[in-house]
PDB file of N, CA and C in Angstrom:
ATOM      1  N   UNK A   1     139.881 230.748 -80.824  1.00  0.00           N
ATOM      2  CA  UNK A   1     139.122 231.221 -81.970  1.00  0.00           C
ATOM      3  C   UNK A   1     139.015 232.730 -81.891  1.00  0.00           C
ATOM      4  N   UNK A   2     138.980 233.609 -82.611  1.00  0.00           N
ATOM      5  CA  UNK A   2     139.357 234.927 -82.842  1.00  0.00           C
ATOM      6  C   UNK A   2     138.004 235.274 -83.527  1.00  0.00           C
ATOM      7  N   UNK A   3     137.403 236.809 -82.343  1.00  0.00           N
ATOM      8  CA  UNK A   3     136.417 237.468 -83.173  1.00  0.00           C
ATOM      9  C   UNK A   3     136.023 237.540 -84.707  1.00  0.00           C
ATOM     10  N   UNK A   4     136.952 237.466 -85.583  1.00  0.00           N
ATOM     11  CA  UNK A   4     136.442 237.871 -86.794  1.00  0.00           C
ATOM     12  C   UNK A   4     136.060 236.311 -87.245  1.00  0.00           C
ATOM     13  N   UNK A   5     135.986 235.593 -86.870  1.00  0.00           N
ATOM     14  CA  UNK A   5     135.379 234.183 -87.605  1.00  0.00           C
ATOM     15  C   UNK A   5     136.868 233.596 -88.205  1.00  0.00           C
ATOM     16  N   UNK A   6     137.834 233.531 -87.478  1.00  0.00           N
ATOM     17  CA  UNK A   6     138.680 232.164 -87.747  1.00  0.00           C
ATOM     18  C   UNK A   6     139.357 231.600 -86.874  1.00  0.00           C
ATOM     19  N   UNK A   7     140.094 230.878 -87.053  1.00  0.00           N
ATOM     20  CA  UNK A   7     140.989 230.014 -86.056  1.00  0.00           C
ATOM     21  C   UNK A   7     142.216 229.747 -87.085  1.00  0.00           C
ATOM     22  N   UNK A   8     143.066 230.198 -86.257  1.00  0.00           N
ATOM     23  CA  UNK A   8     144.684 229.537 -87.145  1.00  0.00           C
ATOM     24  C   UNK A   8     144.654 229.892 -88.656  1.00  0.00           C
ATOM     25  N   UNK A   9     144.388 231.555 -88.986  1.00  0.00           N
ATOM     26  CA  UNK A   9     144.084 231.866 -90.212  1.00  0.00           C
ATOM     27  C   UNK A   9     142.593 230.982 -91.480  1.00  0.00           C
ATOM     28  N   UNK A  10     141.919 230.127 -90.489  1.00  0.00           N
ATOM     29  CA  UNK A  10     140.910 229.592 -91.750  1.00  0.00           C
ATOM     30  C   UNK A  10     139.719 229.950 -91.620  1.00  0.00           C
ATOM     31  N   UNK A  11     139.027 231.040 -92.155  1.00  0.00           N
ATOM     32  CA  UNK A  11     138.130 231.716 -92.175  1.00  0.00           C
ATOM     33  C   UNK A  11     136.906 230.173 -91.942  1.00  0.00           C
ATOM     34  N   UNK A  12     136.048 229.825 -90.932  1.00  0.00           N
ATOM     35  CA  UNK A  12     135.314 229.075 -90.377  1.00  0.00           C
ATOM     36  C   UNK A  12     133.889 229.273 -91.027  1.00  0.00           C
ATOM     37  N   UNK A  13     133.734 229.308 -92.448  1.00  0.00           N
ATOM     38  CA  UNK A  13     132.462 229.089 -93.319  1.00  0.00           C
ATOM     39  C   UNK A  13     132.744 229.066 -94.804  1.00  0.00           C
ATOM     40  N   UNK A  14     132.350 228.392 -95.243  1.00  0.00           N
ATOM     41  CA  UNK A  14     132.322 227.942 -96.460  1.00  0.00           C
ATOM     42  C   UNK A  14     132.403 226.092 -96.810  1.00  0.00           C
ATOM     43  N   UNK A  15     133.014 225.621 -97.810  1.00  0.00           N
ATOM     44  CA  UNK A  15     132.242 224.130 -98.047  1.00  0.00           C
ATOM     45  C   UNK A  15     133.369 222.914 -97.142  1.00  0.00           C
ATOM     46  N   UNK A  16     133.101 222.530 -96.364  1.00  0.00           N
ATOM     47  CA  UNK A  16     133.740 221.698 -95.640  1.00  0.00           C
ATOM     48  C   UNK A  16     133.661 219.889 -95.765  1.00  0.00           C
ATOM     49  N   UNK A  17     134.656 219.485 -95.339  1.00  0.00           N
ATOM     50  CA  UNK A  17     134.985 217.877 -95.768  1.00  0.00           C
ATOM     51  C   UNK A  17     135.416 217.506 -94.353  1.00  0.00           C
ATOM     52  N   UNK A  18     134.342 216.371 -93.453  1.00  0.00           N
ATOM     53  CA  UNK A  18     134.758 215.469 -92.796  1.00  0.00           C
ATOM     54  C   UNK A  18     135.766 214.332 -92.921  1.00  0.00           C
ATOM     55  N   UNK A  19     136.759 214.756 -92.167  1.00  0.00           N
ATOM     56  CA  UNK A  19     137.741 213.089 -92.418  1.00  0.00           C
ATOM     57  C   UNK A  19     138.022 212.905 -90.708  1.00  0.00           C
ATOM     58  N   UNK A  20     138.248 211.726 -90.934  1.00  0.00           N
ATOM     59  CA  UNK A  20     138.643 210.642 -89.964  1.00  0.00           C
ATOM     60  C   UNK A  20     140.489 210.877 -89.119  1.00  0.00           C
ATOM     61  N   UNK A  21     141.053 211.540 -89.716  1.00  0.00           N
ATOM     62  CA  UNK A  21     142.172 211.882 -89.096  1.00  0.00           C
ATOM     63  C   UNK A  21     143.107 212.851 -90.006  1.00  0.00           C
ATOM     64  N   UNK A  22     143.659 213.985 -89.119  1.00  0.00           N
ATOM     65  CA  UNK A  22     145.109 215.288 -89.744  1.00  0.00           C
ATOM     66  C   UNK A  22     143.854 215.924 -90.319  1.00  0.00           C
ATOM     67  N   UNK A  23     142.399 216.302 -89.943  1.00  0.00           N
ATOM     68  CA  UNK A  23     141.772 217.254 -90.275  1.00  0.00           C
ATOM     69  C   UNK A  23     142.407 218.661 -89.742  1.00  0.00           C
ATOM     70  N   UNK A  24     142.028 219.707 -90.648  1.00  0.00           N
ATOM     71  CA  UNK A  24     142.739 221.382 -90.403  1.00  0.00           C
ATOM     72  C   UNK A  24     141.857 221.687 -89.053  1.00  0.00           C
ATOM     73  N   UNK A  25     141.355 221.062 -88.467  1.00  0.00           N
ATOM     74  CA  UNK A  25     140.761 221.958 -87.086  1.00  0.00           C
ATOM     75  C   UNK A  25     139.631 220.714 -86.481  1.00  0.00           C
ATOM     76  N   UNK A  26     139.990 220.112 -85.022  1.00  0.00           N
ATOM     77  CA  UNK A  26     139.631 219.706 -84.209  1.00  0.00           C
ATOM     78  C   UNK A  26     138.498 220.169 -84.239  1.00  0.00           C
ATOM     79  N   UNK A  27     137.315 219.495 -84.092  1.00  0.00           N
ATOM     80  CA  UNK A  27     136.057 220.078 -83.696  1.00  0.00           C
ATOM     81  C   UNK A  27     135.125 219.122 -82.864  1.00  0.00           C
ATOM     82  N   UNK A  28     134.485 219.370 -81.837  1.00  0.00           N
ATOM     83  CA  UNK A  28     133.780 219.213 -80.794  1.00  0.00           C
ATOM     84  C   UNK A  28     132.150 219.313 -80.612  1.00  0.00           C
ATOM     85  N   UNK A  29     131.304 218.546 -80.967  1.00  0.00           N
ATOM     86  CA  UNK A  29     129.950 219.171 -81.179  1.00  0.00           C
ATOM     87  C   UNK A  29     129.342 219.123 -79.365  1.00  0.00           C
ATOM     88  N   UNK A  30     128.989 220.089 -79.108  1.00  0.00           N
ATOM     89  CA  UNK A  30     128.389 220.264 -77.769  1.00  0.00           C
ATOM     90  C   UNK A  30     127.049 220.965 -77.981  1.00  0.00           C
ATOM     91  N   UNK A  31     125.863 220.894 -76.525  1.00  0.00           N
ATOM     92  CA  UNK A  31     124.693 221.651 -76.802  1.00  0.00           C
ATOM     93  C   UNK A  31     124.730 223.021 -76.237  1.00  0.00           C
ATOM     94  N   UNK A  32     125.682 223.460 -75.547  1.00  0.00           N
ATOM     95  CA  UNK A  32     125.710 224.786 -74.667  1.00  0.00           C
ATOM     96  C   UNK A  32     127.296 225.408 -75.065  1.00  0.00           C
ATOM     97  N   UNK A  33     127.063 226.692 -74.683  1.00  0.00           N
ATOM     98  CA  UNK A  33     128.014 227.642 -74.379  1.00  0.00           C
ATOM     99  C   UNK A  33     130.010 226.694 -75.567  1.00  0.00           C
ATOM    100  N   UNK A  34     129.112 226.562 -76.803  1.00  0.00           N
ATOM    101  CA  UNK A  34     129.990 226.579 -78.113  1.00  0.00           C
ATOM    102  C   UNK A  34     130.779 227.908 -78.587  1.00  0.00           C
ATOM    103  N   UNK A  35     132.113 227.415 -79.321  1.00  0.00           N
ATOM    104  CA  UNK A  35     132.658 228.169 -79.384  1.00  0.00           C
ATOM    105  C   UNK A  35     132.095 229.339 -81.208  1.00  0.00           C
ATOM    106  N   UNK A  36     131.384 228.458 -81.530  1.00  0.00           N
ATOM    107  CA  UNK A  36     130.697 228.932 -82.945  1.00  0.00           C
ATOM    108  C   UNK A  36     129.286 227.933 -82.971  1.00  0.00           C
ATOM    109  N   UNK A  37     128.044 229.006 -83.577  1.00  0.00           N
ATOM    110  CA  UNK A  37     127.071 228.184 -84.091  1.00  0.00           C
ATOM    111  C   UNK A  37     127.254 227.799 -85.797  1.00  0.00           C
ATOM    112  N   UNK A  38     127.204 226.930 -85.797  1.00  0.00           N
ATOM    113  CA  UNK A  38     127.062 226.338 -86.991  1.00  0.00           C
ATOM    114  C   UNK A  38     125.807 225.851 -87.899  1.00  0.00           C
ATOM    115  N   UNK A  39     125.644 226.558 -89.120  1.00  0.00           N
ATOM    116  CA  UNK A  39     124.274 226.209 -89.517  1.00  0.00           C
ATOM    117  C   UNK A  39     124.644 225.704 -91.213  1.00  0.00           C
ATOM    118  N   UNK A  40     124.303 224.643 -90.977  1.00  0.00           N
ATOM    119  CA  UNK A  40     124.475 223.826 -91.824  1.00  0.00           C
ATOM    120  C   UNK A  40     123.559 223.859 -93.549  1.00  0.00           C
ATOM    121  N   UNK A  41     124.291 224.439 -94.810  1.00  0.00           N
ATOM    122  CA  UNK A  41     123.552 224.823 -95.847  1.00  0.00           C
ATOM    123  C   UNK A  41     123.882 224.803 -96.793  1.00  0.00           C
ATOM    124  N   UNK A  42     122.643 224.742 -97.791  1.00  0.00           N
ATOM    125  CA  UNK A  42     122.845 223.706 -99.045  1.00  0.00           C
ATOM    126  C   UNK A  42     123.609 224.455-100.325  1.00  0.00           C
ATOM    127  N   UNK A  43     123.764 226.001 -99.945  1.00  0.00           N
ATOM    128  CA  UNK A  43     124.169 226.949-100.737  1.00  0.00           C
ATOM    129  C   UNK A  43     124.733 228.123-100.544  1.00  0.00           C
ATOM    130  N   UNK A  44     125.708 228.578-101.050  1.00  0.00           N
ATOM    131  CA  UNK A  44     125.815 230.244-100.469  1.00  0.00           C
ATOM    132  C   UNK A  44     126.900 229.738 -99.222  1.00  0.00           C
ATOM    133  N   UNK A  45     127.721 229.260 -98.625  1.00  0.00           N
ATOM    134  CA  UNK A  45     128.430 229.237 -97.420  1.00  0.00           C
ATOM    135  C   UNK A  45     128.906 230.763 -96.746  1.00  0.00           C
ATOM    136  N   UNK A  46     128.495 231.769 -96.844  1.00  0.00           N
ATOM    137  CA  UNK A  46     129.146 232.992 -97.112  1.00  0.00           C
ATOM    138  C   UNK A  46     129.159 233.606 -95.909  1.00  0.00           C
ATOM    139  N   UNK A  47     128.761 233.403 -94.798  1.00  0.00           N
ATOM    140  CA  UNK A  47     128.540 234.090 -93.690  1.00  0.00           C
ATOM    141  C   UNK A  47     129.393 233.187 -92.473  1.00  0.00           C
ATOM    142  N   UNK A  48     129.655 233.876 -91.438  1.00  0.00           N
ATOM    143  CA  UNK A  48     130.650 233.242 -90.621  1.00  0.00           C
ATOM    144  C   UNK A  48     129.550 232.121 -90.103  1.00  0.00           C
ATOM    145  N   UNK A  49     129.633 231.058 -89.815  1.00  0.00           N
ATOM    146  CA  UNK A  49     128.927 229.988 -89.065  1.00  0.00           C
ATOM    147  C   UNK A  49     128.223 229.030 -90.702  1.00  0.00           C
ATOM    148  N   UNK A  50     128.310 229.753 -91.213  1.00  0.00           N
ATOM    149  CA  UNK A  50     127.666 228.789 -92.811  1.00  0.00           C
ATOM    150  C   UNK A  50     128.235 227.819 -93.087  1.00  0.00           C
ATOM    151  N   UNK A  51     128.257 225.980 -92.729  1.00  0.00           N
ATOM    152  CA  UNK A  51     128.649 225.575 -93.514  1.00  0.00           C
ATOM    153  C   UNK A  51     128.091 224.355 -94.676  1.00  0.00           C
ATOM    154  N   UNK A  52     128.906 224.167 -96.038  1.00  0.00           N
ATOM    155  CA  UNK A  52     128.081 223.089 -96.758  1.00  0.00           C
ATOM    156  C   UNK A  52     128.986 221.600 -96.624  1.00  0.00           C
ATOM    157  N   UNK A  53     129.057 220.945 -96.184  1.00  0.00           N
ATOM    158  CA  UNK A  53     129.581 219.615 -96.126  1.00  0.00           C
ATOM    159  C   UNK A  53     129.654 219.051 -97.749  1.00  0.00           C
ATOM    160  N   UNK A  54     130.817 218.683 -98.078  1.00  0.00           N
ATOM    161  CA  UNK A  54     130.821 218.315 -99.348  1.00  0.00           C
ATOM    162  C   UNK A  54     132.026 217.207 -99.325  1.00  0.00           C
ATOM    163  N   UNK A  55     132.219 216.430-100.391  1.00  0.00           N
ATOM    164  CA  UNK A  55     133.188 215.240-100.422  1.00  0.00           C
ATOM    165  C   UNK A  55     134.104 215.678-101.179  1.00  0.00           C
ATOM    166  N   UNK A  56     134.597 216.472-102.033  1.00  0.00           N
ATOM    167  CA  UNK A  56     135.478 217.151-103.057  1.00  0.00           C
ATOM    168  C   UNK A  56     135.543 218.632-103.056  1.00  0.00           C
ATOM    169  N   UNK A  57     136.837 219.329-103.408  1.00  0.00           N
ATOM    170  CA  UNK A  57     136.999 221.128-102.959  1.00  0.00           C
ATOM    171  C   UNK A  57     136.878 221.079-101.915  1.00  0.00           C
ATOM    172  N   UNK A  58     136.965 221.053-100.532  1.00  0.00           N
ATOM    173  CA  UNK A  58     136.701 221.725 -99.460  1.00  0.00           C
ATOM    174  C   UNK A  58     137.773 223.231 -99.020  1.00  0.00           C
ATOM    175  N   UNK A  59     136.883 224.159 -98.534  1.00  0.00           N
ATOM    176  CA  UNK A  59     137.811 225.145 -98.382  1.00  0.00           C
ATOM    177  C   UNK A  59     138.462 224.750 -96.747  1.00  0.00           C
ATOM    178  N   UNK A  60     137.840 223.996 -95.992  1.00  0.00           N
ATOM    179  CA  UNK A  60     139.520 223.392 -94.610  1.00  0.00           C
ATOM    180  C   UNK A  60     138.307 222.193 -94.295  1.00  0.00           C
ATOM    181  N   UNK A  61     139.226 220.926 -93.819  1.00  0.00           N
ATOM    182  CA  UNK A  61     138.495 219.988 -93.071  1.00  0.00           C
ATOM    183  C   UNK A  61     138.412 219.952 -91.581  1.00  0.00           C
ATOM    184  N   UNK A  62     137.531 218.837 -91.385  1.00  0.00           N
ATOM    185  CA  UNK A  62     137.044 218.725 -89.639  1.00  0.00           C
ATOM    186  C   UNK A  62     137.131 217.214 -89.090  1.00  0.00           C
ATOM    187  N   UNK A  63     137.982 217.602 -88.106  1.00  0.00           N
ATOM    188  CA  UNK A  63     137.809 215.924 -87.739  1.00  0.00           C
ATOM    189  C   UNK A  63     136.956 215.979 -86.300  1.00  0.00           C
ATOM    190  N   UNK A  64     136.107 215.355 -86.168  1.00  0.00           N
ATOM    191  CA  UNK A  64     135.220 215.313 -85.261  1.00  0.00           C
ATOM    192  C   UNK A  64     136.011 214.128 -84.301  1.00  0.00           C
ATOM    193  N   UNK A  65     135.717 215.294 -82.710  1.00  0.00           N
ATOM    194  CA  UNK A  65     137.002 213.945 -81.379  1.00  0.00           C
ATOM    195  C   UNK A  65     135.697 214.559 -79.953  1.00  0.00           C
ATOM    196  N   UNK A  66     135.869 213.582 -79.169  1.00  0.00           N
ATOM    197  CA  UNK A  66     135.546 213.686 -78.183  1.00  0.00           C
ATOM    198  C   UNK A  66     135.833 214.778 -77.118  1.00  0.00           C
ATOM    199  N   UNK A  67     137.181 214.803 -77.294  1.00  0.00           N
ATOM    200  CA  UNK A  67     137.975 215.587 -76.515  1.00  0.00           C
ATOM    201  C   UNK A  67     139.048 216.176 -77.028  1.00  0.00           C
ATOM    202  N   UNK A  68     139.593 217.429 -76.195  1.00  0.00           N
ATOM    203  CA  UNK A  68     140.769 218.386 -77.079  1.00  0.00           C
ATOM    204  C   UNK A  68     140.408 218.970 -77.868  1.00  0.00           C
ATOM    205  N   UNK A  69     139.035 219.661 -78.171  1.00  0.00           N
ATOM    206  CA  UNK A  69     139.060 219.836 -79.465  1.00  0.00           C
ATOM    207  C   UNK A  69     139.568 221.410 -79.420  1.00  0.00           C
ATOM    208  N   UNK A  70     139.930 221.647 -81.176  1.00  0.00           N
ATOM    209  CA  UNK A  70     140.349 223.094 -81.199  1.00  0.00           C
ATOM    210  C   UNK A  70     139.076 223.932 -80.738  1.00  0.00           C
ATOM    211  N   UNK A  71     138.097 223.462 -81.144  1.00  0.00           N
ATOM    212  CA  UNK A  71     137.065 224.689 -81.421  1.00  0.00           C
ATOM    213  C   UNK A  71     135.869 223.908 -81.102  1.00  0.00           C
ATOM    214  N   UNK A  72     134.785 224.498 -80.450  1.00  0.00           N
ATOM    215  CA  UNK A  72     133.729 223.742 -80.027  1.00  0.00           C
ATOM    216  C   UNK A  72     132.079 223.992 -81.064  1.00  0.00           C
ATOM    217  N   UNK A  73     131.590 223.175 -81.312  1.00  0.00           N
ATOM    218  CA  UNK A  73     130.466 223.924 -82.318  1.00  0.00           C
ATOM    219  C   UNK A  73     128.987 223.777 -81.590  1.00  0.00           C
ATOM    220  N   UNK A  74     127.837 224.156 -81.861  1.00  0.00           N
ATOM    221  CA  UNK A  74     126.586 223.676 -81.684  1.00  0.00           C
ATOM    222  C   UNK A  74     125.952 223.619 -82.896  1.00  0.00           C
ATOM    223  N   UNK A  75     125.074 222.925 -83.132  1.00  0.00           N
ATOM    224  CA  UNK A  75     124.339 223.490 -84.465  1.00  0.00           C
ATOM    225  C   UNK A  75     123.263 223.917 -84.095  1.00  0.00           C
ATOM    226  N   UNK A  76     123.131 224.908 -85.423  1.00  0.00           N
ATOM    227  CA  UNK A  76     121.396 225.868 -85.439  1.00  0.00           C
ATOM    228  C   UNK A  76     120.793 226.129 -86.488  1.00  0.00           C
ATOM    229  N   UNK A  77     119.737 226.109 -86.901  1.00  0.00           N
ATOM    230  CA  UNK A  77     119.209 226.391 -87.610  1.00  0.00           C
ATOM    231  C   UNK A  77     118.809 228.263 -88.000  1.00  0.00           C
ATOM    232  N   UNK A  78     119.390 228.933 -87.307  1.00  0.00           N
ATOM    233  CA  UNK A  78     119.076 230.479 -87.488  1.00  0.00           C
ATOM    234  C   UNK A  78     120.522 231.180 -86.451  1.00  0.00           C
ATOM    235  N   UNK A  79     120.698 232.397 -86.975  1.00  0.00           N
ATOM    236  CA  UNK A  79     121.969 233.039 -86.753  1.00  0.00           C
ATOM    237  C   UNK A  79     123.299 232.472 -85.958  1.00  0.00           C
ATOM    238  N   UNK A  80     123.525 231.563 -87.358  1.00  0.00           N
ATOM    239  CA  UNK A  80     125.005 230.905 -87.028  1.00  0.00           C
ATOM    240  C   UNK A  80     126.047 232.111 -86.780  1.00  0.00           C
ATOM    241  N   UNK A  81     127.309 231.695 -86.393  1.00  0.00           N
ATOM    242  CA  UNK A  81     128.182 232.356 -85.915  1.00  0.00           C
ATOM    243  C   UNK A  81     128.954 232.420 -84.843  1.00  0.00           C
ATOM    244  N   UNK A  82     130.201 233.333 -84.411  1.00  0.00           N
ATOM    245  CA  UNK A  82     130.867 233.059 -82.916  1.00  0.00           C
ATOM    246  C   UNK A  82     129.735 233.914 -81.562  1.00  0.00           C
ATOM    247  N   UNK A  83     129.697 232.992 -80.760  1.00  0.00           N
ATOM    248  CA  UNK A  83     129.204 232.947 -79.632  1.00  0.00           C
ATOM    249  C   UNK A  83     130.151 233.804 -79.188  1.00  0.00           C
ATOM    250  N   UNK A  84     129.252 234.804 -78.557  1.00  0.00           N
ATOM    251  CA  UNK A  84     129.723 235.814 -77.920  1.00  0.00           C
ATOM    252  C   UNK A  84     129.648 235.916 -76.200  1.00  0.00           C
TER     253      UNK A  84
END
């Protein structure tokens, strides 16, 4: 994952779609030392770590795995973003 907030060119905020398999980026939910905080919101996705979960438009999907993942997340409720 690359300082400016992406991975593999997909800028990592804005409205996102869970699927079950060939999601655009592996993701990993852990409680410590994540590779991005993620704060989950109902509007506005605009900031790196912002995202809105939606079922239609998504700007990249996530497939949630145990293991391997591309990118690791935590969630938060206050200054989402890459963990530094």
């Amino acid at each position: 994952m690359a300082a400016d907030c992406t991975w593999n060119g997909i800028t990592l905020n804005g409205d996102v779609k869970v699927v079950e398999s060939f999601g655009d980026i592996k993701v990993q939910i852990v409680t410590s030392f994540a590779d991005l905080h993620v704060q989950n919101v109902t509007s506005f996705p605009d900031n790196c770590g912002q995202w809105r979960f939606v079922e239609s438009f998504p700007d990249f999907t996530v497939q949630f795995v145990d293991s391997f993942p591309d990118i690791t997340i935590e969630y938060v409720t206050s200054f989402p973003g890459v963990n530094d």
